[in-house]
N, C-alpha and C. Protein backbone atom coordinates (compact mmCIF):
# COMPACT_ATOMS: atom_id res chain seq x y z
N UNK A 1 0.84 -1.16 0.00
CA UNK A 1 0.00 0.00 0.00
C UNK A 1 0.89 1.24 0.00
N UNK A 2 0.29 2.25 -0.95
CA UNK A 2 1.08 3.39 -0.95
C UNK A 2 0.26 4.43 -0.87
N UNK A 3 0.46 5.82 -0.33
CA UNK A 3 -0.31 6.53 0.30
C UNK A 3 0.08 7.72 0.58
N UNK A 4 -0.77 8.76 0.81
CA UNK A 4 -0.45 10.10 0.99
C UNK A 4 -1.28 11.03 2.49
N UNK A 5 -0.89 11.11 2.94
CA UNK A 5 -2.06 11.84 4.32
C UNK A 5 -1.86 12.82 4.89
N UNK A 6 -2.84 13.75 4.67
CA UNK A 6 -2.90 15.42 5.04
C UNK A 6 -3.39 15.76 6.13
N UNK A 7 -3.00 16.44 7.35
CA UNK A 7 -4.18 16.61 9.06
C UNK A 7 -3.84 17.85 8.98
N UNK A 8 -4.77 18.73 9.62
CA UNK A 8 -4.67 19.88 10.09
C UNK A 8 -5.85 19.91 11.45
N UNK A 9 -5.14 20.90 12.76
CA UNK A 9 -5.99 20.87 13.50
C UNK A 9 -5.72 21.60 14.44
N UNK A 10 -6.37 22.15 15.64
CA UNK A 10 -5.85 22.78 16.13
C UNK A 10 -6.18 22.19 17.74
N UNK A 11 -5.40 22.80 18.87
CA UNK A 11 -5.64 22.23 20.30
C UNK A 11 -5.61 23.76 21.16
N UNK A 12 -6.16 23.43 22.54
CA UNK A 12 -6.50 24.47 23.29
C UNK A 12 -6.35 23.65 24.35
N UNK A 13 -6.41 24.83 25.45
CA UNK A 13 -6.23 24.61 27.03
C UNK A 13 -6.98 25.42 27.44
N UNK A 14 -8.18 25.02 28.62
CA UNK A 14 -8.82 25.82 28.91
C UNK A 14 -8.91 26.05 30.56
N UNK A 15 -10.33 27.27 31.27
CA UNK A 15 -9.96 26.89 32.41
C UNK A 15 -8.96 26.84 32.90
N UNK A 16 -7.91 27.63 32.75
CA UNK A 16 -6.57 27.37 33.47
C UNK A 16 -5.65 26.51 33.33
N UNK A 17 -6.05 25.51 32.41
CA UNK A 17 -5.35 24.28 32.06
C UNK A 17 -6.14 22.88 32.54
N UNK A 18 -7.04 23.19 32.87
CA UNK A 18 -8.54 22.23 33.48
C UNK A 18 -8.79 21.29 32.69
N UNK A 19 -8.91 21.99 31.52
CA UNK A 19 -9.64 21.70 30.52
C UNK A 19 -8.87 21.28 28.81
N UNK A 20 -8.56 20.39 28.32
CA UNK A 20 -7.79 20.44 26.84
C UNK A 20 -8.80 20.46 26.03
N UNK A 21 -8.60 20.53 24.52
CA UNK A 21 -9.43 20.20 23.74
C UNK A 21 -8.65 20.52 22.47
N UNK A 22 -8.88 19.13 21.43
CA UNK A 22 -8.57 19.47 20.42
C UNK A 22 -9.75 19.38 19.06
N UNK A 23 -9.24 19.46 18.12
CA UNK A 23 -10.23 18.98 16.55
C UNK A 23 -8.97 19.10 15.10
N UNK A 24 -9.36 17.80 14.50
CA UNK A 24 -8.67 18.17 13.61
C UNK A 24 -9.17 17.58 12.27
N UNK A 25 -8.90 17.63 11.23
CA UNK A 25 -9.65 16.95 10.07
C UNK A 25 -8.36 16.16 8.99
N UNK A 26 -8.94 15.25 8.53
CA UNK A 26 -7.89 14.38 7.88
C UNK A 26 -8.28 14.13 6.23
N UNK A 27 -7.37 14.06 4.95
CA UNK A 27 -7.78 13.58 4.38
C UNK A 27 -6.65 12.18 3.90
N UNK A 28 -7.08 10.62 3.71
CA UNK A 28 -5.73 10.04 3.14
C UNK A 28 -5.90 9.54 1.53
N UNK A 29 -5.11 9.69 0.94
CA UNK A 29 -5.38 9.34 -0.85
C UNK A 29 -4.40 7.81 -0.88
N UNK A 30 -5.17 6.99 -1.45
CA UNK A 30 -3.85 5.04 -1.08
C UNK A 30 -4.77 4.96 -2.65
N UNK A 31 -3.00 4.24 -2.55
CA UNK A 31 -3.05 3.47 -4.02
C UNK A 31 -2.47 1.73 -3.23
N UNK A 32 -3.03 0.80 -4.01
CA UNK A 32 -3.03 -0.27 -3.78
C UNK A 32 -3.54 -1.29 -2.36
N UNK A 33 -4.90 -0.49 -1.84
CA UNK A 33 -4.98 -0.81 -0.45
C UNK A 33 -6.25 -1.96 -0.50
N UNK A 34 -5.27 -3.22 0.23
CA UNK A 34 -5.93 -4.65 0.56
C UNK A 34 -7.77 -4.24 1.06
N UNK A 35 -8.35 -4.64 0.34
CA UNK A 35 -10.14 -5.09 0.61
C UNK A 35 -10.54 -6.24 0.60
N UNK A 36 -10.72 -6.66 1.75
CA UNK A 36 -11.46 -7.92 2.18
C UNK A 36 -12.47 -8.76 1.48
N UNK A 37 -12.83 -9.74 0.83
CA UNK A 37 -13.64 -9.66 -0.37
C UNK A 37 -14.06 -11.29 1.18
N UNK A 38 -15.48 -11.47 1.33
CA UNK A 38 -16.01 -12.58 2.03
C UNK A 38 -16.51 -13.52 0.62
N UNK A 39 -15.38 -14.80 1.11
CA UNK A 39 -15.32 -15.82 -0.21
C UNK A 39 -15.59 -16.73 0.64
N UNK A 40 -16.41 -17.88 -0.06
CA UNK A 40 -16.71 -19.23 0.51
C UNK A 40 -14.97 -19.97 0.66
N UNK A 41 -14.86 -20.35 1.72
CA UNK A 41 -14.08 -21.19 1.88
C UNK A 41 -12.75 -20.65 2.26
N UNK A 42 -12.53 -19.30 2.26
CA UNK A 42 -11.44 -18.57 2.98
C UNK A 42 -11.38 -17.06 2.65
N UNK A 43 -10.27 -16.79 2.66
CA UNK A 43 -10.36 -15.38 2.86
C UNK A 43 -9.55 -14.51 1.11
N UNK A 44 -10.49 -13.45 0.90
CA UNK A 44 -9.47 -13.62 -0.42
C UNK A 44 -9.59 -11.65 -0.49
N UNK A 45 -8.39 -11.40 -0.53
CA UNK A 45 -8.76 -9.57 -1.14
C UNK A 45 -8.57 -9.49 -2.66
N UNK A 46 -8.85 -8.34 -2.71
CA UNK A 46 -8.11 -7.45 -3.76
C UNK A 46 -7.28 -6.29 -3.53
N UNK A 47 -6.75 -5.71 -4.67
CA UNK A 47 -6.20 -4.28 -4.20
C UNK A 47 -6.84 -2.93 -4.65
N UNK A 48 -7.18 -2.24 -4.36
CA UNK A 48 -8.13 -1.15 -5.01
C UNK A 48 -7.31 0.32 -4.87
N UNK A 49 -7.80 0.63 -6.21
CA UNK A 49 -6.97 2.09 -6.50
C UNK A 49 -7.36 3.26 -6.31
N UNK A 50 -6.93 4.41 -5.80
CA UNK A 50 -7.21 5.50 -6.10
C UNK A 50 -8.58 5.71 -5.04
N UNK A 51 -8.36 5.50 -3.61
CA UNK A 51 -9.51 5.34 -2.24
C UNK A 51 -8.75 6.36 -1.96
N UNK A 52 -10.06 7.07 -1.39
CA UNK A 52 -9.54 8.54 -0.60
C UNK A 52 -10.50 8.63 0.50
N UNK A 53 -10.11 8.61 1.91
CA UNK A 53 -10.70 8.83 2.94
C UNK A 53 -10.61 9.76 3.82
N UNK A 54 -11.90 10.36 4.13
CA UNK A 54 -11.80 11.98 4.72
C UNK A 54 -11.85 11.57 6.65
N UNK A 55 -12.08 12.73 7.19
CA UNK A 55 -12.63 12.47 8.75
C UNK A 55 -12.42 13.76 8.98
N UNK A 56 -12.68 13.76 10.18
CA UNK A 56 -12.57 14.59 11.64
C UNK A 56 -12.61 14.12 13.00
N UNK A 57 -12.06 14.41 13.70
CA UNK A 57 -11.65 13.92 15.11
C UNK A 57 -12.01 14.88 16.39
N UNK A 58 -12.19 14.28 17.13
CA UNK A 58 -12.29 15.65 18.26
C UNK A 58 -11.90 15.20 19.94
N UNK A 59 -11.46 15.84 20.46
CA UNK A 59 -10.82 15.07 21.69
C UNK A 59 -11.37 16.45 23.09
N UNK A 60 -11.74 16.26 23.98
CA UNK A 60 -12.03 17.46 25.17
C UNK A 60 -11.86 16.05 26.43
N UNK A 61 -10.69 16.61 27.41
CA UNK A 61 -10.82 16.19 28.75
C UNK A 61 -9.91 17.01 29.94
N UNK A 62 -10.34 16.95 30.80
CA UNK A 62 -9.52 17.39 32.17
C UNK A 62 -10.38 17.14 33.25
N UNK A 63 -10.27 17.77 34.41
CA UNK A 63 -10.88 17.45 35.22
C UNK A 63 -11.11 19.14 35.71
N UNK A 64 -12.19 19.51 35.63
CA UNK A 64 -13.07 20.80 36.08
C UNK A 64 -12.88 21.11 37.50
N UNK A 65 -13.85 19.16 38.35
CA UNK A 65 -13.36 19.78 39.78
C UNK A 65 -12.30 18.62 40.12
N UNK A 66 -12.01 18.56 41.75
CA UNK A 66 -11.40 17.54 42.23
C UNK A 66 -11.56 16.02 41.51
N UNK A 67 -13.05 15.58 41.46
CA UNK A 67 -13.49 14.68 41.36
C UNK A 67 -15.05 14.76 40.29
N UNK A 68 -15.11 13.70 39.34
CA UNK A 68 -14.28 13.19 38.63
C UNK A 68 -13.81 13.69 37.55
N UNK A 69 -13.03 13.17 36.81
CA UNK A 69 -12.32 13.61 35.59
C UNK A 69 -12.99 13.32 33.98
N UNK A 70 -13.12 14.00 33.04
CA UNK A 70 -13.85 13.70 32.28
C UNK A 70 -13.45 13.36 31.16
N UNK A 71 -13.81 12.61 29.75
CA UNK A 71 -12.96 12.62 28.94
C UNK A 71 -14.43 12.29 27.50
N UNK A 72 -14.18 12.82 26.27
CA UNK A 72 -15.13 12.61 25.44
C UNK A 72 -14.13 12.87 24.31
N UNK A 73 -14.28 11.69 22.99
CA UNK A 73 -13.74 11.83 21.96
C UNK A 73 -14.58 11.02 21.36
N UNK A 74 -14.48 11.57 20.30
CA UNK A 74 -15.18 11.24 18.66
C UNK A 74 -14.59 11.43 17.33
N UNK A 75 -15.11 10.78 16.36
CA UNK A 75 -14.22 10.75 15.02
C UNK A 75 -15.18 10.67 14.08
N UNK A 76 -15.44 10.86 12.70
CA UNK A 76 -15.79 10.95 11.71
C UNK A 76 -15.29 10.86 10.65
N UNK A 77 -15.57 9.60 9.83
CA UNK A 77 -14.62 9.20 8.61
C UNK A 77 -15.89 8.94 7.23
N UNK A 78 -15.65 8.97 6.15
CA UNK A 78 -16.23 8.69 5.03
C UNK A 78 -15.04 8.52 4.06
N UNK A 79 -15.45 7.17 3.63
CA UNK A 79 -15.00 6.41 2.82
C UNK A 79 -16.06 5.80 1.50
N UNK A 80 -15.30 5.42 0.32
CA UNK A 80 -16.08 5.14 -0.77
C UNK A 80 -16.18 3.27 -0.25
N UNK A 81 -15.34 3.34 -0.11
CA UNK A 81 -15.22 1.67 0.75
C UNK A 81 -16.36 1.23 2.03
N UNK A 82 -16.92 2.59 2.43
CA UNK A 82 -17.55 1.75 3.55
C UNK A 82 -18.35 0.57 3.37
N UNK A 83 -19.30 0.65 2.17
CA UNK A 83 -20.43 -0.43 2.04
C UNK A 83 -19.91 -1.65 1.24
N UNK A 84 -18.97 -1.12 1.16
CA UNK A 84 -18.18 -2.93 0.32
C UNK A 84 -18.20 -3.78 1.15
């Protein structure tokens, strides 16, 4: 597999440092990347050309008070591959 991948994003501190948080967005462009093909009797791929997969990410945790500490992350991807 050969491939190319672009992120940009940015991070923060909040609250005094309480608080982090980032977000960032991705895109990757692959040439020759293994796809799982479900074959009777074992396992068989192919290689598929020219897949480009996007996202976004997002990350927020610290701890506000003493007790407890919090943490929430999420991601978002679209792919032409998903429903294969």
């Amino acid at each position: 597999m050969e491939g190319t991948g672009y992120e940009v994003g940015v991070k923060g501190s909040q609250f005094d440092g309480k608080l982090n948080s980032s977000i960032a967005v991705f895109k990757i462009e692959q040439e020759n990347l293994a796809i799982w093909i479900n074959t009777p009797g074992g396992n068989t791929y192919r290689s598929e050309q020219g897949t480009t997969t996007k996202g976004a990410e997002f990350t927020l945790d610290g701890e506000l008070r003493p007790s407890p500490a919090i943490a929430c992350r999420g991601f978002w991807t679209s792919s032409p591959l998903a429903a294969v």
